[in-house]
C-alpha atoms as a PDB file:
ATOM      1  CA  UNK A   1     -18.434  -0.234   9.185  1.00  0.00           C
ATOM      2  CA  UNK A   2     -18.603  -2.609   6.215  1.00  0.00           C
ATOM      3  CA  UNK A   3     -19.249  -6.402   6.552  1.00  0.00           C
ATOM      4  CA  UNK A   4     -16.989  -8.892   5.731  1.00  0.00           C
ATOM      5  CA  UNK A   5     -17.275 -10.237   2.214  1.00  0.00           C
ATOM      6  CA  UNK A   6     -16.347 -14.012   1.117  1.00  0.00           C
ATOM      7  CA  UNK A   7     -14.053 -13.953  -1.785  1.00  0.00           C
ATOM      8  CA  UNK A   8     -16.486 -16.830  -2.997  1.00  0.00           C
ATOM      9  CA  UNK A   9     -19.285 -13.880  -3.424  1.00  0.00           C
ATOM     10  CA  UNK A  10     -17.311 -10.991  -4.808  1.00  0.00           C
ATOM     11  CA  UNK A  11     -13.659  -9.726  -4.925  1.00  0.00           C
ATOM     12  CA  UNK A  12     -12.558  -6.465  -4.307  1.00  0.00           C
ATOM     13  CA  UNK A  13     -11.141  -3.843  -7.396  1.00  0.00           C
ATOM     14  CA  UNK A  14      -7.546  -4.737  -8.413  1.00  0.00           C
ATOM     15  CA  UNK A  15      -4.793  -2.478  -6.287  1.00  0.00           C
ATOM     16  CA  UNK A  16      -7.275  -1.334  -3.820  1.00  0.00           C
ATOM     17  CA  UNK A  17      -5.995  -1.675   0.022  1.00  0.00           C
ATOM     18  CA  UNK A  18      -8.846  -3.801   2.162  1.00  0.00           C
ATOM     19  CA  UNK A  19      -8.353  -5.485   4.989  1.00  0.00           C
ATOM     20  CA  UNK A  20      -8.114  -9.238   4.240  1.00  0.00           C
ATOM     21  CA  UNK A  21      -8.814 -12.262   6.795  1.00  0.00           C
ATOM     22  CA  UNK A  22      -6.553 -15.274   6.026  1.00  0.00           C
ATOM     23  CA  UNK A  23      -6.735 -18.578   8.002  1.00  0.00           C
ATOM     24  CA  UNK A  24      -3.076 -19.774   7.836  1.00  0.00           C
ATOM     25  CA  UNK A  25      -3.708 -22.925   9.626  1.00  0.00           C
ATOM     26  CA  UNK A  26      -6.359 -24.440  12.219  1.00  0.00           C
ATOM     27  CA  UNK A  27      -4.633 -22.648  14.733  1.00  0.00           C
ATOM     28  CA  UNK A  28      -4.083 -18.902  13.351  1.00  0.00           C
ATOM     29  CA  UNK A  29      -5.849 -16.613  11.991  1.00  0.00           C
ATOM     30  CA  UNK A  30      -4.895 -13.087  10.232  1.00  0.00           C
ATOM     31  CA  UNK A  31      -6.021 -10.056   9.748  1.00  0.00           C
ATOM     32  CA  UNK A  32      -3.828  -7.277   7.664  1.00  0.00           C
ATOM     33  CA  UNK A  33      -4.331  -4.907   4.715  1.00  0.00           C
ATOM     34  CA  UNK A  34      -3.632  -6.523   1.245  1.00  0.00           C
ATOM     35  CA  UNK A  35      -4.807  -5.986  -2.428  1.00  0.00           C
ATOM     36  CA  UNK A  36      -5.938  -8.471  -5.265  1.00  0.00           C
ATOM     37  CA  UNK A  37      -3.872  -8.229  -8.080  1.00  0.00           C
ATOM     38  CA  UNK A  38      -4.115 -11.883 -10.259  1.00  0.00           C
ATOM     39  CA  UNK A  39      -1.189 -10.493 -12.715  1.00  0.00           C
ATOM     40  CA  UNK A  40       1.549 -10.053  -9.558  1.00  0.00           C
ATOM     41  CA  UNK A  41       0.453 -12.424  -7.456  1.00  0.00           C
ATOM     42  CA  UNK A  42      -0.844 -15.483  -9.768  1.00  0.00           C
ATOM     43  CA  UNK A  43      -0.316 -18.467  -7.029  1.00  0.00           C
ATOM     44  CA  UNK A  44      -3.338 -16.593  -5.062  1.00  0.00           C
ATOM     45  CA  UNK A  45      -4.189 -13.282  -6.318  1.00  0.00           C
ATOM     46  CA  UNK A  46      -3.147 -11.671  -2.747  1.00  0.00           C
ATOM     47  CA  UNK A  47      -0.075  -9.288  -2.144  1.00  0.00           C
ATOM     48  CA  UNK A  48      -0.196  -9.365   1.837  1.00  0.00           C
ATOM     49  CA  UNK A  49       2.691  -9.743   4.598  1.00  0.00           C
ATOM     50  CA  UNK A  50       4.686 -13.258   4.009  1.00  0.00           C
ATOM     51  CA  UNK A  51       2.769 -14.977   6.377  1.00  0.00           C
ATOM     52  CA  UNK A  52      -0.783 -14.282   4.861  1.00  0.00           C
ATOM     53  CA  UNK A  53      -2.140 -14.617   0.821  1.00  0.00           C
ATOM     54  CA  UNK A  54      -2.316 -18.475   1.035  1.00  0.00           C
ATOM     55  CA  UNK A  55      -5.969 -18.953   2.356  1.00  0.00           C
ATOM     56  CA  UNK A  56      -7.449 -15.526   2.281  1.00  0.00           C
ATOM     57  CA  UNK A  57     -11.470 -16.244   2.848  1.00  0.00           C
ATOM     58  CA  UNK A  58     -13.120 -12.591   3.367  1.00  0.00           C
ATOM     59  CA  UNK A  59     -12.197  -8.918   2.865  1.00  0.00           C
ATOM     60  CA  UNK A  60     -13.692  -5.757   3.425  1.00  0.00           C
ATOM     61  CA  UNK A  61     -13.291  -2.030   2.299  1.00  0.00           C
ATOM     62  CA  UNK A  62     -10.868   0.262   4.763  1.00  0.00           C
ATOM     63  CA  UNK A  63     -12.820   2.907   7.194  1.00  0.00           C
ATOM     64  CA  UNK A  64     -12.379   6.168   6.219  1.00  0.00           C
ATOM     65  CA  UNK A  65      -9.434   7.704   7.715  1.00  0.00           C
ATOM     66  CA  UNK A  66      -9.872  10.006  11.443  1.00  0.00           C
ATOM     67  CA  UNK A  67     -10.363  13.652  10.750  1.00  0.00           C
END
């Protein structure tokens, strides 16, 4: 499986699904599917669930689906 990859090094394509990590506070952390799309989403760039997209750090590619 892919590493994680700081959105300080490289973000993904716009639209593509990745898993995204978001640190919501000191005290929670997320992980959830989301895509970067800076012309929806201006305030952060993320569409995620409502509780994520404010302090998304890392995100990495989804596995390939079972067989």
């Amino acid at each position: 499986m892919s590493e994680w990859i700081s959105v300080k090094d490289r973000l993904p394509q716009e639209d593509d699904p990745v898993l995204v990590w978001d640190i919501a506070s000191p005290y929670s952390e997320f992980v959830d599917i989301g895509y970067y799309d800076p012309h929806s989403a201006p305030d952060t760039g993320w569409r995620c669930n409502e509780y994520m997209n404010r302090s998304v750090t890392h995100w990495m590619p989804l596995p390939e689906p079972p067989q």
